[in-house]
PDB file of N, CA and C in Angstrom:
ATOM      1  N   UNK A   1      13.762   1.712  11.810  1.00  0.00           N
ATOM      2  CA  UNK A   1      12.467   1.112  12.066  1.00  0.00           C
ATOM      3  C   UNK A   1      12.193   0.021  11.037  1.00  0.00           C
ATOM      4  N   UNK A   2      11.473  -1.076  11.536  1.00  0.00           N
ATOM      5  CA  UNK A   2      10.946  -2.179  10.323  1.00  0.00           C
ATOM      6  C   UNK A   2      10.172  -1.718   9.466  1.00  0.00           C
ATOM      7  N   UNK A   3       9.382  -1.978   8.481  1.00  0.00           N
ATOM      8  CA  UNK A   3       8.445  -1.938   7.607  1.00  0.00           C
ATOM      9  C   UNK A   3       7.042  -1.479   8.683  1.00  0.00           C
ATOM     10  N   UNK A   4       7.025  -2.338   9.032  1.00  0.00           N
ATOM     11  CA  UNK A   4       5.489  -2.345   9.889  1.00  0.00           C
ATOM     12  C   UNK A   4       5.483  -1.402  10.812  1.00  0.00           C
ATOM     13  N   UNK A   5       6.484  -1.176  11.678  1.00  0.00           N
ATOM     14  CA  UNK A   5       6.694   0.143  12.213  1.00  0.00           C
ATOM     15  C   UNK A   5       6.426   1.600  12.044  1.00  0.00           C
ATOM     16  N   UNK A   6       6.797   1.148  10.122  1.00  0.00           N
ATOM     17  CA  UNK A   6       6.782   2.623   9.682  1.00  0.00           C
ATOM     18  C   UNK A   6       5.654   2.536   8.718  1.00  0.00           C
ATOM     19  N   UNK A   7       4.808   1.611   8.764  1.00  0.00           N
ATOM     20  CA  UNK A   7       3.333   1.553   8.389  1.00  0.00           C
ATOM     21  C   UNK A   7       2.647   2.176   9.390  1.00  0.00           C
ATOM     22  N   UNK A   8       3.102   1.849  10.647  1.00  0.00           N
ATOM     23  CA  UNK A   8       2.072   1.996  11.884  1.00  0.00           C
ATOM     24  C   UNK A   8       2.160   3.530  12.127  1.00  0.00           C
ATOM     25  N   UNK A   9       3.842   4.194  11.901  1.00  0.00           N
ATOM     26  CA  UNK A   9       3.626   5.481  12.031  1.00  0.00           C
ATOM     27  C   UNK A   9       2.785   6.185  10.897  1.00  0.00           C
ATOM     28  N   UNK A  10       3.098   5.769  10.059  1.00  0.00           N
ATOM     29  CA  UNK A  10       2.301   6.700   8.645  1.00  0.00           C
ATOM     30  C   UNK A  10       1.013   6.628   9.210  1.00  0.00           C
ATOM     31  N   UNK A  11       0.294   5.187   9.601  1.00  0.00           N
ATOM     32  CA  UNK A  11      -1.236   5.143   9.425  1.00  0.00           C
ATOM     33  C   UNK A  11      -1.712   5.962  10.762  1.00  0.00           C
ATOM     34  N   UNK A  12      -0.447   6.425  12.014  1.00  0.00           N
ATOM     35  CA  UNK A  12      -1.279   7.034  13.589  1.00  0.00           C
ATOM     36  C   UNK A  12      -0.922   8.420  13.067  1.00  0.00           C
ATOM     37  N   UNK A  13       0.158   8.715  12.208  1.00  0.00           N
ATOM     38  CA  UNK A  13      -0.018  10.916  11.481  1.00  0.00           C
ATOM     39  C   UNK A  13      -1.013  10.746  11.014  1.00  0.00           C
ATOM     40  N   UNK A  14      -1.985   9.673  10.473  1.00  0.00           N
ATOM     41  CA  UNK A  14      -3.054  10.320   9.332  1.00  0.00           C
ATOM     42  C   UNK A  14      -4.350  10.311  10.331  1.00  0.00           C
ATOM     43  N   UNK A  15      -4.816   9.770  11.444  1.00  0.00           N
ATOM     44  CA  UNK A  15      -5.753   9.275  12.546  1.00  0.00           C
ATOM     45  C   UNK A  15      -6.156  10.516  12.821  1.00  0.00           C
ATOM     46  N   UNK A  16      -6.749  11.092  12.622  1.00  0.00           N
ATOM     47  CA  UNK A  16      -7.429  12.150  12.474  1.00  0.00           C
ATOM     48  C   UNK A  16      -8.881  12.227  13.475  1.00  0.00           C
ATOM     49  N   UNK A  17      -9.049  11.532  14.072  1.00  0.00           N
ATOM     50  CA  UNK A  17     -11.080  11.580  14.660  1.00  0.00           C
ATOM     51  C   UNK A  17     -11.584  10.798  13.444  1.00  0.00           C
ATOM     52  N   UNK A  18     -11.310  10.953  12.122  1.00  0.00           N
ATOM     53  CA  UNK A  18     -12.319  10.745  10.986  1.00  0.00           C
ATOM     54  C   UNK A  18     -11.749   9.411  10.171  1.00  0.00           C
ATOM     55  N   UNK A  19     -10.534  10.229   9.363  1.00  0.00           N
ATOM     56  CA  UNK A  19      -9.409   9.493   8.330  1.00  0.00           C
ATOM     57  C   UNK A  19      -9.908   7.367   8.662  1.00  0.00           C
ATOM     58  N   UNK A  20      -9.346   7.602  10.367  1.00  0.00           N
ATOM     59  CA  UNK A  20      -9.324   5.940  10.613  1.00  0.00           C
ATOM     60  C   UNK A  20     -10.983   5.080  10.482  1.00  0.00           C
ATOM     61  N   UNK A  21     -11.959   5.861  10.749  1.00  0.00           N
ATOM     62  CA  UNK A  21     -12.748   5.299  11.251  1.00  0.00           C
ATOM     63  C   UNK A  21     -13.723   4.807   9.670  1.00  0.00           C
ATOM     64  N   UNK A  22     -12.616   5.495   8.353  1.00  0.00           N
ATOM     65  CA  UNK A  22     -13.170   4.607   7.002  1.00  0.00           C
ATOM     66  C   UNK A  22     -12.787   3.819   6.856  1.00  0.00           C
ATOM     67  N   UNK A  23     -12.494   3.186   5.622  1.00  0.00           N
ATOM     68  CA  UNK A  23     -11.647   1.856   4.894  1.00  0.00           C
ATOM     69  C   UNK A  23      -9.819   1.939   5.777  1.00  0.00           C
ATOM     70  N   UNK A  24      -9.652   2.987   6.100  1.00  0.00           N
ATOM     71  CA  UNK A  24      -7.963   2.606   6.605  1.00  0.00           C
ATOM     72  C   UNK A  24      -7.307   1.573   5.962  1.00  0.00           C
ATOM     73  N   UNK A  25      -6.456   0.501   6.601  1.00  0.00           N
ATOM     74  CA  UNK A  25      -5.779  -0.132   5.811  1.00  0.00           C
ATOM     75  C   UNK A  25      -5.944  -1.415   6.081  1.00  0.00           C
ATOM     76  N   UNK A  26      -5.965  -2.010   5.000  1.00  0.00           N
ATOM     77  CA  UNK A  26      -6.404  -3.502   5.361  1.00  0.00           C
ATOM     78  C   UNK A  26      -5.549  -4.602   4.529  1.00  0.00           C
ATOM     79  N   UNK A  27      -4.655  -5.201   5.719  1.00  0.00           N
ATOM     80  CA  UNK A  27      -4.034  -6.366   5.095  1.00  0.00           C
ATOM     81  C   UNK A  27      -4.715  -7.957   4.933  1.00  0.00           C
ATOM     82  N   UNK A  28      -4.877  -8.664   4.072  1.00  0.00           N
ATOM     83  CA  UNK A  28      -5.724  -9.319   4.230  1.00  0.00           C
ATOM     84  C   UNK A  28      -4.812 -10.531   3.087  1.00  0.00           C
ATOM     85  N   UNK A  29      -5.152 -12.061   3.421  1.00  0.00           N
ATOM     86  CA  UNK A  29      -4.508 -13.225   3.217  1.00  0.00           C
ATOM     87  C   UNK A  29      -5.894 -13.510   2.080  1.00  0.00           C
ATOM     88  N   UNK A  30      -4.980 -13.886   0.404  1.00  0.00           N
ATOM     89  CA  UNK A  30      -4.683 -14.435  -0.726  1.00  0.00           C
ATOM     90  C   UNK A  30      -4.928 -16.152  -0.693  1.00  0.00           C
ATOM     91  N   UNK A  31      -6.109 -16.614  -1.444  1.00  0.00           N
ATOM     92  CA  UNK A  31      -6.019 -18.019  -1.729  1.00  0.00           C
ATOM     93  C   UNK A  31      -5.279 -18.819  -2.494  1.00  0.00           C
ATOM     94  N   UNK A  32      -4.224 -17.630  -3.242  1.00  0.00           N
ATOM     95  CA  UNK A  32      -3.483 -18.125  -4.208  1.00  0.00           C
ATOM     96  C   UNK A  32      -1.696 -18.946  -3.856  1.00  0.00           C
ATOM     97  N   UNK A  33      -0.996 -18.813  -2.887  1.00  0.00           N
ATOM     98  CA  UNK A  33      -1.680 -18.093  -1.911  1.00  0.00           C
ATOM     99  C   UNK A  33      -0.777 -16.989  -2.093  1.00  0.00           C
ATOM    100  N   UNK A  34      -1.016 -15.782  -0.674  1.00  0.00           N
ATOM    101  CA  UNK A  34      -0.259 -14.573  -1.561  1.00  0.00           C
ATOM    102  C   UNK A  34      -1.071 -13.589   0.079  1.00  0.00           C
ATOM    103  N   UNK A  35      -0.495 -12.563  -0.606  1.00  0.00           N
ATOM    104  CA  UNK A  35      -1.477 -11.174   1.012  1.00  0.00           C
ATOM    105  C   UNK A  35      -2.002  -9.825  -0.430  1.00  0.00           C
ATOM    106  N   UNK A  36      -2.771  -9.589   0.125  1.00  0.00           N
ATOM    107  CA  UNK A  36      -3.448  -8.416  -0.599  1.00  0.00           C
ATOM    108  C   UNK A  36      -3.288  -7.057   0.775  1.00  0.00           C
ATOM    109  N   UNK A  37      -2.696  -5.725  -0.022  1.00  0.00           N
ATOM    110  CA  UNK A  37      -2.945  -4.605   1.107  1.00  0.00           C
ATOM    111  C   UNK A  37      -3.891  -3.519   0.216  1.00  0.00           C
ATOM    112  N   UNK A  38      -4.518  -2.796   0.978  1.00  0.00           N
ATOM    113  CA  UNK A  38      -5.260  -1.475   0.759  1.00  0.00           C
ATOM    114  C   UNK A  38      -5.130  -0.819   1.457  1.00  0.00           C
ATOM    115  N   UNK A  39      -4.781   0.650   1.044  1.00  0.00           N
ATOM    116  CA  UNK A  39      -4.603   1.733   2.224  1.00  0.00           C
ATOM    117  C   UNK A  39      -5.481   2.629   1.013  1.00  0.00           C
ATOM    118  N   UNK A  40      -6.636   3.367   2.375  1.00  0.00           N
ATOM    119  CA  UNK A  40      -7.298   4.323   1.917  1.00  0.00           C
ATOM    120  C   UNK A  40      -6.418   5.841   1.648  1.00  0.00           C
ATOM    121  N   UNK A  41      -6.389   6.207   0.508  1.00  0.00           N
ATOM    122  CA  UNK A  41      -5.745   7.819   0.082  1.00  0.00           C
ATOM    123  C   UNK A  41      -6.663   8.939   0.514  1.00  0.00           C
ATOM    124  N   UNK A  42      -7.964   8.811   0.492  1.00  0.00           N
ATOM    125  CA  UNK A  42      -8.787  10.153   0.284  1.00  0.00           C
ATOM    126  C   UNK A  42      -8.329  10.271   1.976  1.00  0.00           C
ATOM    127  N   UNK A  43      -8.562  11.929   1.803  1.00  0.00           N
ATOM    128  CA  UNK A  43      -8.252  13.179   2.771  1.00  0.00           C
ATOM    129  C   UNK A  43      -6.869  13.001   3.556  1.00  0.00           C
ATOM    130  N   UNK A  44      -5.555  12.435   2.750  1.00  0.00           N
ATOM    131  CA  UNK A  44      -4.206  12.261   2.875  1.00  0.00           C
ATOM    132  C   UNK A  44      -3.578  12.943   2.002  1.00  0.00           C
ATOM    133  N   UNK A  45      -2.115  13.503   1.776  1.00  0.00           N
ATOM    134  CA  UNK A  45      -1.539  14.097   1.105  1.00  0.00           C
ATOM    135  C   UNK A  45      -1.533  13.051  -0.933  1.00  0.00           C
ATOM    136  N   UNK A  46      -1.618  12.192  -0.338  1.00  0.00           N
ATOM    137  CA  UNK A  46      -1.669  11.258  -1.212  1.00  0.00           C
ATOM    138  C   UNK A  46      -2.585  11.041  -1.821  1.00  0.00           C
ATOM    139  N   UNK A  47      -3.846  11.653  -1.834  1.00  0.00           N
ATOM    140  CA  UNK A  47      -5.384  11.437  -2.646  1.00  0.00           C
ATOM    141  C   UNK A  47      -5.582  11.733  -4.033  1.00  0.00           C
ATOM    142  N   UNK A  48      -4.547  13.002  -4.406  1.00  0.00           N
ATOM    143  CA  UNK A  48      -4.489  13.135  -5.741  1.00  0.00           C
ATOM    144  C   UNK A  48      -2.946  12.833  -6.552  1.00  0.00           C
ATOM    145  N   UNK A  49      -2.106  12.438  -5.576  1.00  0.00           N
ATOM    146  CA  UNK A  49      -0.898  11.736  -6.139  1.00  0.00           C
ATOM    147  C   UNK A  49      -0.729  10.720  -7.257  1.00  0.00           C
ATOM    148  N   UNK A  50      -0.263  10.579  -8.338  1.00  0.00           N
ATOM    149  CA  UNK A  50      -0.091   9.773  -9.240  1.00  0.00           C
ATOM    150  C   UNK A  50       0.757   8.324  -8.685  1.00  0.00           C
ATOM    151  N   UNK A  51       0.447   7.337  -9.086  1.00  0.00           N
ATOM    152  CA  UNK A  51       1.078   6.391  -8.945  1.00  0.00           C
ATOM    153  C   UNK A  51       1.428   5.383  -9.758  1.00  0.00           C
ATOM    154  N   UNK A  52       2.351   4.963 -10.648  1.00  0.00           N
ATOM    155  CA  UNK A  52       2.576   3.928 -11.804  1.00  0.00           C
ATOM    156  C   UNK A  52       2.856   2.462 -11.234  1.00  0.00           C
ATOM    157  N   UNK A  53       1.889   2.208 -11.779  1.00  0.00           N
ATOM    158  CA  UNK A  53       1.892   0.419 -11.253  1.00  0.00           C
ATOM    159  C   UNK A  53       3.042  -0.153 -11.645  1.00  0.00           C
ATOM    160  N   UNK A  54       3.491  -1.067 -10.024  1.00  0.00           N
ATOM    161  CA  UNK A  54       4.433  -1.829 -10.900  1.00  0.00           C
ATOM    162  C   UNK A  54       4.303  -3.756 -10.650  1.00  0.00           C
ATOM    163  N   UNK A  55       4.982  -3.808 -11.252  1.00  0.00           N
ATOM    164  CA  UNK A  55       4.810  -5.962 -11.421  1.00  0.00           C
ATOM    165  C   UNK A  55       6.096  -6.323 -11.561  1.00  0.00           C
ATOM    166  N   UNK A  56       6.018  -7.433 -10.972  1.00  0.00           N
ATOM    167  CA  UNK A  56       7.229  -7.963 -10.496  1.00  0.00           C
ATOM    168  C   UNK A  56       6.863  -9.846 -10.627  1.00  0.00           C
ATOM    169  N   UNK A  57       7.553 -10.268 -11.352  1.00  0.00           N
ATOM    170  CA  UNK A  57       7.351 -11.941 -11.581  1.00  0.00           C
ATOM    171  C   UNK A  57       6.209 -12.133 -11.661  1.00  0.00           C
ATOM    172  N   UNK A  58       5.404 -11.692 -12.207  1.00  0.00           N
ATOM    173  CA  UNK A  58       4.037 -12.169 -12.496  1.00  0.00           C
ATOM    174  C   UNK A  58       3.633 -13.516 -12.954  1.00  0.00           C
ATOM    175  N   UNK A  59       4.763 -13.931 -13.356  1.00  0.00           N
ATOM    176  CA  UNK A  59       4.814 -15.748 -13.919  1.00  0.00           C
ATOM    177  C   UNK A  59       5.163 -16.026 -12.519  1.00  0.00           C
ATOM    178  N   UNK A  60       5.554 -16.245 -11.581  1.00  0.00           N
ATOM    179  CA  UNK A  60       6.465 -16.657 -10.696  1.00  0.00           C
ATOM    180  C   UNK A  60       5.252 -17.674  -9.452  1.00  0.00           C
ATOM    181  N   UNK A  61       5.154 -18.738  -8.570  1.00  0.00           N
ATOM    182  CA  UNK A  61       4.330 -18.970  -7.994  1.00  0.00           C
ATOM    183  C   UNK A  61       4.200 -18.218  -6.939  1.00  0.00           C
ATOM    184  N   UNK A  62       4.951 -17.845  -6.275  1.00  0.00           N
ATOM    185  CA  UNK A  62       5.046 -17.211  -5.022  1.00  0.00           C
ATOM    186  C   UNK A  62       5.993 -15.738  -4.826  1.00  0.00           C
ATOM    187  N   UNK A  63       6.480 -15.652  -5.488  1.00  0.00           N
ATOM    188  CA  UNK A  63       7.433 -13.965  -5.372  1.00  0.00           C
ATOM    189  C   UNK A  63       6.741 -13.106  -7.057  1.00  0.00           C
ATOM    190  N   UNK A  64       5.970 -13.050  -6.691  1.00  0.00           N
ATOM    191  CA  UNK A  64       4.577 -12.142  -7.721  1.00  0.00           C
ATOM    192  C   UNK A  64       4.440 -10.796  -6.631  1.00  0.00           C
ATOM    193  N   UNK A  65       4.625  -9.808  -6.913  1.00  0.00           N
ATOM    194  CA  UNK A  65       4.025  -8.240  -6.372  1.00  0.00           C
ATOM    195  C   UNK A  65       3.414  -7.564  -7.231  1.00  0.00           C
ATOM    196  N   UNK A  66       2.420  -7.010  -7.109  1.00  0.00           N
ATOM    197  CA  UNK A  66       1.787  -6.293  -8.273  1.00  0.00           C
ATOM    198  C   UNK A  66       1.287  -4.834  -7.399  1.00  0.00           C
ATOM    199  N   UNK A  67       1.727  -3.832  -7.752  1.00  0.00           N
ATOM    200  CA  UNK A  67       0.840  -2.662  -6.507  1.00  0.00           C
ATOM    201  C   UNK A  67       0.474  -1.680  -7.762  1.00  0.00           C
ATOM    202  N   UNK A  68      -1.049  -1.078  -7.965  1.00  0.00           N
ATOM    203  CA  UNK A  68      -1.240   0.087  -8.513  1.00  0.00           C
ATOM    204  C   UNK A  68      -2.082   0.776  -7.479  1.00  0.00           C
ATOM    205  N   UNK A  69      -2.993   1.880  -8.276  1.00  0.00           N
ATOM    206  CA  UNK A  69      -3.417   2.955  -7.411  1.00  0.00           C
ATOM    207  C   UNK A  69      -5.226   2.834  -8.390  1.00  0.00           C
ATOM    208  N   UNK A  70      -5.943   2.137  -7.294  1.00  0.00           N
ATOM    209  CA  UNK A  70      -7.799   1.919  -7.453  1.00  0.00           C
ATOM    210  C   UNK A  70      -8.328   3.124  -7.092  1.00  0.00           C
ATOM    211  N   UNK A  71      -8.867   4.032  -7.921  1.00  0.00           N
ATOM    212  CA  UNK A  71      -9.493   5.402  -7.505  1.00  0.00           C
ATOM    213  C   UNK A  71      -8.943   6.068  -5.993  1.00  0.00           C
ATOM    214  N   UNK A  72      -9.138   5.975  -5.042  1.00  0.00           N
ATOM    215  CA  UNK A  72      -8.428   7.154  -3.872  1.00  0.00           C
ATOM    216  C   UNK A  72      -7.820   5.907  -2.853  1.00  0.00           C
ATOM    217  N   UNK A  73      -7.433   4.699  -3.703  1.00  0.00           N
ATOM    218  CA  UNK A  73      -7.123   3.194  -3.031  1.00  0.00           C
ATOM    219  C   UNK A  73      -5.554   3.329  -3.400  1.00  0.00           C
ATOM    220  N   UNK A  74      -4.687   2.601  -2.509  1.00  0.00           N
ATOM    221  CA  UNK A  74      -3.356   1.851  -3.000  1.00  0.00           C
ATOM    222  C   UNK A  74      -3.771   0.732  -3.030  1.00  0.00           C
ATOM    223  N   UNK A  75      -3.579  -0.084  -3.771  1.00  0.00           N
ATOM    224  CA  UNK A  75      -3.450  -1.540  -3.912  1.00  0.00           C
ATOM    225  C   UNK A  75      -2.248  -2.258  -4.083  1.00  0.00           C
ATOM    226  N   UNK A  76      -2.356  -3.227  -3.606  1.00  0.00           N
ATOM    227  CA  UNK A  76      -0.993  -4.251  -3.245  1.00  0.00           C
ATOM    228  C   UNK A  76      -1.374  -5.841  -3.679  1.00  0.00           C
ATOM    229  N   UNK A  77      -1.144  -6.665  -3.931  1.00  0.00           N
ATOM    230  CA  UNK A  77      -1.258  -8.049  -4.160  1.00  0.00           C
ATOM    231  C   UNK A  77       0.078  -8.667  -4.687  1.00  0.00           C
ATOM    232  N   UNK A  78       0.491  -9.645  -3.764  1.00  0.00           N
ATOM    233  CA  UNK A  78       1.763 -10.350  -3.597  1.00  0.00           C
ATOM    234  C   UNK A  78       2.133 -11.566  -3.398  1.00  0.00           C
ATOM    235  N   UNK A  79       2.894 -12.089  -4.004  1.00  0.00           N
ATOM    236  CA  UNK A  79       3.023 -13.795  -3.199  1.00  0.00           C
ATOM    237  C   UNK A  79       3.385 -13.794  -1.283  1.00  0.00           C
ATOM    238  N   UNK A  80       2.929 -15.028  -0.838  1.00  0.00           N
ATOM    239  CA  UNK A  80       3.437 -15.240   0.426  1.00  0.00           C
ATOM    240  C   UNK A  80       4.756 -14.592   0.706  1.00  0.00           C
ATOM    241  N   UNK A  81       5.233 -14.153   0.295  1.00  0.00           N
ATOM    242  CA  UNK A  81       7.149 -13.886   0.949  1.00  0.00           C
ATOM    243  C   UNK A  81       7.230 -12.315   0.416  1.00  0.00           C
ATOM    244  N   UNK A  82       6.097 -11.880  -0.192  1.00  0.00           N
ATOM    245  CA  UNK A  82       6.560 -10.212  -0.678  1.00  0.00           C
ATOM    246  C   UNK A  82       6.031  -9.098   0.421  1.00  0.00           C
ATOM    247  N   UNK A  83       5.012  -9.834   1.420  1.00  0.00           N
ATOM    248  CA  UNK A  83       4.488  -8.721   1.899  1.00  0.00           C
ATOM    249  C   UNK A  83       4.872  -7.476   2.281  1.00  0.00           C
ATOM    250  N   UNK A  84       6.329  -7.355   3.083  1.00  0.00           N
ATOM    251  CA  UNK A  84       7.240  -6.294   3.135  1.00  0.00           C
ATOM    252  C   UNK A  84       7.808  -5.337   1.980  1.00  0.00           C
ATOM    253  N   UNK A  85       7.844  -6.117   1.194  1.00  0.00           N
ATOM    254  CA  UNK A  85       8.052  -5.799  -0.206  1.00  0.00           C
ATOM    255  C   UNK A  85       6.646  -4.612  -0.879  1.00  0.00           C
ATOM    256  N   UNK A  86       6.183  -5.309  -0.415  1.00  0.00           N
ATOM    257  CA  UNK A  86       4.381  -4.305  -0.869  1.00  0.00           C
ATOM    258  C   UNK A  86       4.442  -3.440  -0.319  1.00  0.00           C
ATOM    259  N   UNK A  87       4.725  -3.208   1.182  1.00  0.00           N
ATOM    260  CA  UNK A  87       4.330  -2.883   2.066  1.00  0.00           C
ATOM    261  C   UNK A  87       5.334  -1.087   1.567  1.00  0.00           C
ATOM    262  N   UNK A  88       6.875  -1.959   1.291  1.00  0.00           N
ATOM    263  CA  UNK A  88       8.230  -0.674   1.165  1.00  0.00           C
ATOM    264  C   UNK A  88       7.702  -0.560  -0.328  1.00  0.00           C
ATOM    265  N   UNK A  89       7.309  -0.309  -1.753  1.00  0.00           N
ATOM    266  CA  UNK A  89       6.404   0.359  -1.917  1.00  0.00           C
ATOM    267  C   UNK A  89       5.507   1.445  -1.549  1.00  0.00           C
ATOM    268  N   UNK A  90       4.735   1.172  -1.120  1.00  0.00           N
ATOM    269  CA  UNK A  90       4.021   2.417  -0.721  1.00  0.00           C
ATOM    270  C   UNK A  90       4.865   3.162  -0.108  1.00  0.00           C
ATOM    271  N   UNK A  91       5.688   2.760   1.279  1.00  0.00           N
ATOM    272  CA  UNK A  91       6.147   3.844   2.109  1.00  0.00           C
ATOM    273  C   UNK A  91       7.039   4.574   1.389  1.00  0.00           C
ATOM    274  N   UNK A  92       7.876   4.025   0.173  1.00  0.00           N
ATOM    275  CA  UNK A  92       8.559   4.609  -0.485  1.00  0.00           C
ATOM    276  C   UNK A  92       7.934   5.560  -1.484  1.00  0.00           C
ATOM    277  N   UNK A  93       6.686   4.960  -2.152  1.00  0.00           N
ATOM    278  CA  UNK A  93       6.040   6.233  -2.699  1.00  0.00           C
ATOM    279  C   UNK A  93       5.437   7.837  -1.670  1.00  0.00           C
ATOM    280  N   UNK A  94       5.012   7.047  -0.566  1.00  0.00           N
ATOM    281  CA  UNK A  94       4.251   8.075   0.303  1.00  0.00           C
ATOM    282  C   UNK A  94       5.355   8.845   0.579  1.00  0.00           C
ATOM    283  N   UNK A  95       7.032   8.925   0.788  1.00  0.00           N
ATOM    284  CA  UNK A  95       7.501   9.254   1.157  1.00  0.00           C
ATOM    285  C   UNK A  95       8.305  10.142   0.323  1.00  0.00           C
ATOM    286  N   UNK A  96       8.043  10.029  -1.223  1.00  0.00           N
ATOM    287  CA  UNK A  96       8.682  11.014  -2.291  1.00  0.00           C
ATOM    288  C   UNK A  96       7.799  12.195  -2.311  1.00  0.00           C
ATOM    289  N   UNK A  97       8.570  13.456  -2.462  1.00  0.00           N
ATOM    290  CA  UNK A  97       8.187  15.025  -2.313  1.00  0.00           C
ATOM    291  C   UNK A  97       6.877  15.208  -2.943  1.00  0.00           C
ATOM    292  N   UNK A  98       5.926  15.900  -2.451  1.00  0.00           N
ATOM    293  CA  UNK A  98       4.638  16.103  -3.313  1.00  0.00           C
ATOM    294  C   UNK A  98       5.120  16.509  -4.270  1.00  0.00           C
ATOM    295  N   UNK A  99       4.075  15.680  -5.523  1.00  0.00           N
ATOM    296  CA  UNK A  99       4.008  16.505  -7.050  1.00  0.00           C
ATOM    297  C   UNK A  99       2.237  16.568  -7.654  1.00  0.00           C
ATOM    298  N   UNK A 100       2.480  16.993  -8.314  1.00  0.00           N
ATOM    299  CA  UNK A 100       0.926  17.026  -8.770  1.00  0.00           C
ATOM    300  C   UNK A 100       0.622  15.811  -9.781  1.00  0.00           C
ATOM    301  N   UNK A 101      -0.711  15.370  -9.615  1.00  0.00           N
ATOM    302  CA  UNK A 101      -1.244  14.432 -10.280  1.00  0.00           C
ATOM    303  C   UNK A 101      -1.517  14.138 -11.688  1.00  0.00           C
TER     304      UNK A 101
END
């Protein structure tokens, strides 16, 4: 499956009646320029999961990724060309064995 594929499955297991109808996930276009993602954690396996930020070319104009974890938020912010990159992140965190926070 692509990236987005396996965004789309993660985000229709969590669709709950409730889960979708908060913040869910929101990809959204950077003036810098660049894409910003948020995926809501609370009432997911992932709400009290730890997450260590990471950065990637932060000098760089356009291949910059930066993803940490905003109270029960993932956060993502990336140059134009990382979005997939942000994106495999998360799925790669969401997808390591529960541990405690």
């Amino acid at each position: 499956m692509s990236v987005l594929e396996d965004l789309a499955a993660w985000f229709q297991a969590h669709c709950d009646g409730d889960w979708e109808h908060g913040e869910g996930i929101t990809i959204e276009s950077l003036d810098n320029p660049g894409w910003r993602l948020s995926i809501e954690l609370a009432d997911t396996e992932l709400e009290h999961v730890a997450f260590t930020e990471q950065k990637e070319n932060l000098e760089h104009e356009s291949k910059w990724l930066r993803c940490w974890r905003d109270g029960t938020r993932f956060e993502a912010a990336c140059g134009p060309t990382r979005l997939q990159d942000a994106i495999r992140v998360f799925l790669d965190w969401a997808r390591q064995p529960a541990r405690s926070a």
